[in-house]
N, C-alpha and C. Protein backbone atom coordinates (compact mmCIF):
# COMPACT_ATOMS: atom_id res chain seq x y z
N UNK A 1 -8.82 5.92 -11.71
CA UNK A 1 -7.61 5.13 -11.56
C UNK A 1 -8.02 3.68 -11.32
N UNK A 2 -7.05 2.56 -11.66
CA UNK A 2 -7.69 1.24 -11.92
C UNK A 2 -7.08 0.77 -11.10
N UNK A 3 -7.68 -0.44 -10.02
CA UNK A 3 -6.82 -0.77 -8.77
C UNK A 3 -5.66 -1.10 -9.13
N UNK A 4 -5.49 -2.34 -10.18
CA UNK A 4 -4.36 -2.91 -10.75
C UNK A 4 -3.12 -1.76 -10.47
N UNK A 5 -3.44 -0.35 -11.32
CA UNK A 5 -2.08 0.42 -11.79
C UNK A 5 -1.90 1.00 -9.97
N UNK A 6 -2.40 1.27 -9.21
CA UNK A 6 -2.15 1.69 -7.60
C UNK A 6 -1.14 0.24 -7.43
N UNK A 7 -1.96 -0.67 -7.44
CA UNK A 7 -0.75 -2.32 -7.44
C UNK A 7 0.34 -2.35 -8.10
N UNK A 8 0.67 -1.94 -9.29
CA UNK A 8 2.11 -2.28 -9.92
C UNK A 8 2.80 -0.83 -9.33
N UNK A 9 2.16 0.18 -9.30
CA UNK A 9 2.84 1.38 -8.32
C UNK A 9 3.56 1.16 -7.35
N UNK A 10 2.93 0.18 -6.24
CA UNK A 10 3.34 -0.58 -5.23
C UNK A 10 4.53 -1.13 -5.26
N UNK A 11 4.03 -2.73 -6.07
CA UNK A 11 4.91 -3.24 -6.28
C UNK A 11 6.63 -2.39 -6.86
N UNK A 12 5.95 -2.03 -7.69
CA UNK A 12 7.54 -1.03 -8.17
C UNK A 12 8.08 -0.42 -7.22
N UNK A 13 7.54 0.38 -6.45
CA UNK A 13 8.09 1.10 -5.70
C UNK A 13 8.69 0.64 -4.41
N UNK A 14 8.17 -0.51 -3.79
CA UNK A 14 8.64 -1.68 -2.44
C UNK A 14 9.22 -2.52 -2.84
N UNK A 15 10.45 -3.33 -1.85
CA UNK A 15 10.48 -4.69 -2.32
C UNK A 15 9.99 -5.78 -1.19
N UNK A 16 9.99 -6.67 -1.61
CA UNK A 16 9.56 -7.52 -1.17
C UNK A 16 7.88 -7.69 -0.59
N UNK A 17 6.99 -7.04 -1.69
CA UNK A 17 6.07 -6.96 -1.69
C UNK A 17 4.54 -7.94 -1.80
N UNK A 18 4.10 -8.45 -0.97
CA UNK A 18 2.57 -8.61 -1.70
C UNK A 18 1.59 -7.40 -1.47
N UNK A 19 0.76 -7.36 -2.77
CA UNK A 19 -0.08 -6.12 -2.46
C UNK A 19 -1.36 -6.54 -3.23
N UNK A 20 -2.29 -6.10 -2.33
CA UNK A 20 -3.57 -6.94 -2.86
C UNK A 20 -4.37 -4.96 -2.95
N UNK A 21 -5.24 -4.44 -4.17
CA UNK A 21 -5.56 -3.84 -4.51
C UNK A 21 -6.99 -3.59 -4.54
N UNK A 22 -8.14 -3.73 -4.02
CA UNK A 22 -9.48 -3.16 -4.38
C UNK A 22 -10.02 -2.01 -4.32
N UNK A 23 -11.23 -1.42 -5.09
CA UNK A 23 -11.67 0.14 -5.74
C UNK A 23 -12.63 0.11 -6.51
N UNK A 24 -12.83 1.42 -6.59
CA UNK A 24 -14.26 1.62 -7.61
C UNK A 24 -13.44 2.93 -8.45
N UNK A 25 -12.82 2.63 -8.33
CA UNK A 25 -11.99 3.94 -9.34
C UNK A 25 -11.75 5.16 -8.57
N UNK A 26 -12.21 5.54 -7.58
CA UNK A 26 -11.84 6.83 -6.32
C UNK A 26 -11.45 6.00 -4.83
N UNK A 27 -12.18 5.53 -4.83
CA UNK A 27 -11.78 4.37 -3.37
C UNK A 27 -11.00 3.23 -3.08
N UNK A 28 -10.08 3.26 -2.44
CA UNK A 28 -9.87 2.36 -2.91
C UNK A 28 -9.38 1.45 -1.28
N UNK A 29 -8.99 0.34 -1.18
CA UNK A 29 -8.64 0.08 -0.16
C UNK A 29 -7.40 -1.36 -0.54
N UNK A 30 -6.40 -1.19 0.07
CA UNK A 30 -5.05 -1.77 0.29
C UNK A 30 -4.30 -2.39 1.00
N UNK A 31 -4.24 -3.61 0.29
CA UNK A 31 -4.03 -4.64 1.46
C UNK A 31 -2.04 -5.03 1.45
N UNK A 32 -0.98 -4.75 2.18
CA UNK A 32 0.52 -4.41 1.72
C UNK A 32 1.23 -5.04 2.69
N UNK A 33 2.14 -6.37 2.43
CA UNK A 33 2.63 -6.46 3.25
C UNK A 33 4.33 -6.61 2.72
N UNK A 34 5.15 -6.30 3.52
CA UNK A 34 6.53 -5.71 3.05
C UNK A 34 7.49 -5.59 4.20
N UNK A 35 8.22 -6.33 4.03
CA UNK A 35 9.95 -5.99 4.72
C UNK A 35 10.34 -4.80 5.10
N UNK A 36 9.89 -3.77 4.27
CA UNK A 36 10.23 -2.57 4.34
C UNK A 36 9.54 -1.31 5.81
N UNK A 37 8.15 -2.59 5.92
CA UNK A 37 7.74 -1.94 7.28
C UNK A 37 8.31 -2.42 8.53
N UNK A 38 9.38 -2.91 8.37
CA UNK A 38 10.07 -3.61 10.09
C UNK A 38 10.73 -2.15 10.29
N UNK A 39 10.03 -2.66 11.33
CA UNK A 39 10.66 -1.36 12.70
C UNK A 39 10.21 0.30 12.51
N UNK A 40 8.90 0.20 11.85
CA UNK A 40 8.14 1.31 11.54
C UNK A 40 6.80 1.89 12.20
N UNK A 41 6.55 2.75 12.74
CA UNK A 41 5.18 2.87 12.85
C UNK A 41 3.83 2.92 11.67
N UNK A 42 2.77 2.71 12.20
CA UNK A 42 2.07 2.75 11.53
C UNK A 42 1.63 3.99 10.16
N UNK A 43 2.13 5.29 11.07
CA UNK A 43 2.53 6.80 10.36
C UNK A 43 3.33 6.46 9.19
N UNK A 44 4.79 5.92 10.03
CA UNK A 44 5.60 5.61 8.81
C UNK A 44 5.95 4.66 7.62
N UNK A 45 4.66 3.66 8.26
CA UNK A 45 4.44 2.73 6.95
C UNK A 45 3.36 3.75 6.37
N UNK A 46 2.55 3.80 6.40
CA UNK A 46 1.66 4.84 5.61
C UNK A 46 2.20 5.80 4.82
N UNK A 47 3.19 6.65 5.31
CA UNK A 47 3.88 8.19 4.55
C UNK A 47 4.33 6.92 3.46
N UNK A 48 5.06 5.78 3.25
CA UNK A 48 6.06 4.87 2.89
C UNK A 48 5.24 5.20 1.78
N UNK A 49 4.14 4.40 2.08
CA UNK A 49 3.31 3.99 0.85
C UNK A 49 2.78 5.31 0.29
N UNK A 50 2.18 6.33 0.76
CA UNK A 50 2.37 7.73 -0.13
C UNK A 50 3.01 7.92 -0.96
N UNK A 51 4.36 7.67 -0.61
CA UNK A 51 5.73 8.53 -1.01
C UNK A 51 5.95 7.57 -2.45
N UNK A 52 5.33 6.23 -2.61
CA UNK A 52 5.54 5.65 -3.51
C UNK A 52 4.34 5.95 -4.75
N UNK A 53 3.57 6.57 -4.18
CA UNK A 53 2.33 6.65 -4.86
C UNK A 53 2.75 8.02 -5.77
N UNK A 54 3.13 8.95 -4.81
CA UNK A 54 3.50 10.72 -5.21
C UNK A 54 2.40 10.96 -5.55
N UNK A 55 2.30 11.75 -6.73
CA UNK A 55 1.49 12.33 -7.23
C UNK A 55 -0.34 11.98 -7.42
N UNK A 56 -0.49 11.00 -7.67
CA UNK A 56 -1.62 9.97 -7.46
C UNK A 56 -2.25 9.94 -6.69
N UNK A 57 -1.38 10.27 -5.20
CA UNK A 57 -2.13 10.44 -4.16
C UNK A 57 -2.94 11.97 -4.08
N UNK A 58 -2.75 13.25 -4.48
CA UNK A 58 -3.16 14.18 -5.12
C UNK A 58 -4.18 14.34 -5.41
N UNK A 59 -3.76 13.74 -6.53
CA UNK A 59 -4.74 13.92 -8.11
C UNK A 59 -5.15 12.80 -8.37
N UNK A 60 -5.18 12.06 -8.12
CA UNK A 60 -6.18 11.04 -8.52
C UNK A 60 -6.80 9.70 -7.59
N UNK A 61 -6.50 9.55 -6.84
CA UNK A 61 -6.68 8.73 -5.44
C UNK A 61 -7.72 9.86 -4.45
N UNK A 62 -8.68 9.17 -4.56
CA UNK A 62 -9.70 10.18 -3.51
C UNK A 62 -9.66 9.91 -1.81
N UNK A 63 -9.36 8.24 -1.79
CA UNK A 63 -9.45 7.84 -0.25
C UNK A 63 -8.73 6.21 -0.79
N UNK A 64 -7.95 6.30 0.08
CA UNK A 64 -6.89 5.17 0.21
C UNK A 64 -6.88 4.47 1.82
N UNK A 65 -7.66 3.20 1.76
CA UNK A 65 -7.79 2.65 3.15
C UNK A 65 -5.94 1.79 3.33
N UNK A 66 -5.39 1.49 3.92
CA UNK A 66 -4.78 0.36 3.83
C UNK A 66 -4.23 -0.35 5.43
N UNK A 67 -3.92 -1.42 4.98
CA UNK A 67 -3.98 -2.49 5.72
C UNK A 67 -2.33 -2.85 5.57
N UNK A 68 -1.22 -2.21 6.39
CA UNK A 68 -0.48 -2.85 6.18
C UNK A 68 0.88 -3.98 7.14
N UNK A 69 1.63 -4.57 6.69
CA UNK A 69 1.92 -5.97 7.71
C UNK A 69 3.20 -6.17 7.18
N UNK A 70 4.44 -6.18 8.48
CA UNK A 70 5.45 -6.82 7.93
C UNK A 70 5.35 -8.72 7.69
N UNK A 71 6.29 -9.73 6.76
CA UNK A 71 5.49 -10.63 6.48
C UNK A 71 5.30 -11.01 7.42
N UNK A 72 6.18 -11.22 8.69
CA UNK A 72 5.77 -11.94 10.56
C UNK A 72 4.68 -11.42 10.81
N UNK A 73 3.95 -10.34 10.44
CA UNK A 73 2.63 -10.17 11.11
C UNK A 73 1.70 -10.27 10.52
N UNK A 74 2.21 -10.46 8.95
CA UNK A 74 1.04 -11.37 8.14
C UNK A 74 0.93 -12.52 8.20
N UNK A 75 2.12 -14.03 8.81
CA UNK A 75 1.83 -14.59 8.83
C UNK A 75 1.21 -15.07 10.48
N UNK A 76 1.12 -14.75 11.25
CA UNK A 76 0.52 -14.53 12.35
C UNK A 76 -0.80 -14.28 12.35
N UNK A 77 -0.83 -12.89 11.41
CA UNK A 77 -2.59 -12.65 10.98
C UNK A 77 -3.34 -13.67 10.50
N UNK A 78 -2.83 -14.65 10.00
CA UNK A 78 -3.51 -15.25 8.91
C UNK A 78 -4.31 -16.36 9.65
């Protein structure tokens, strides 16, 4: 799987998304920050991003790190 297509997965599936993507084709690690995680735990931003992935996460995603931030705590992080 090519980081890019995990990224437009993303993107499609969230709004208000930046999503930064790196991998070696099984690994991959994910950088997501989104509106959609206010007022979520960390569990439930995670399942979020599963649930957008579906199947992929399965079958073809071996290990998925991610890193994710509503934008206030990305821009804070930064």
């Amino acid at each position: 799987m090519d980081p890019n297509e995990i990224k437009m997965m993303i993107e499609n599936g969230m709004s208000n998304t930046l999503v930064n993507v790196d991998g070696d084709g099984t690994h991959f690690d994910a950088l997501i920050v989104s509106t959609e995680f206010e007022g979520k735990s960390l569990i439930e931003r995670h399942k979020l991003v599963y649930s957008v992935l579906g199947d992929a996460m399965k079958e073809r995603i071996h290990a998925l790190s991610l890193k994710t931030y509503t934008p206030e705590q990305w821009e804070n992080h930064k």
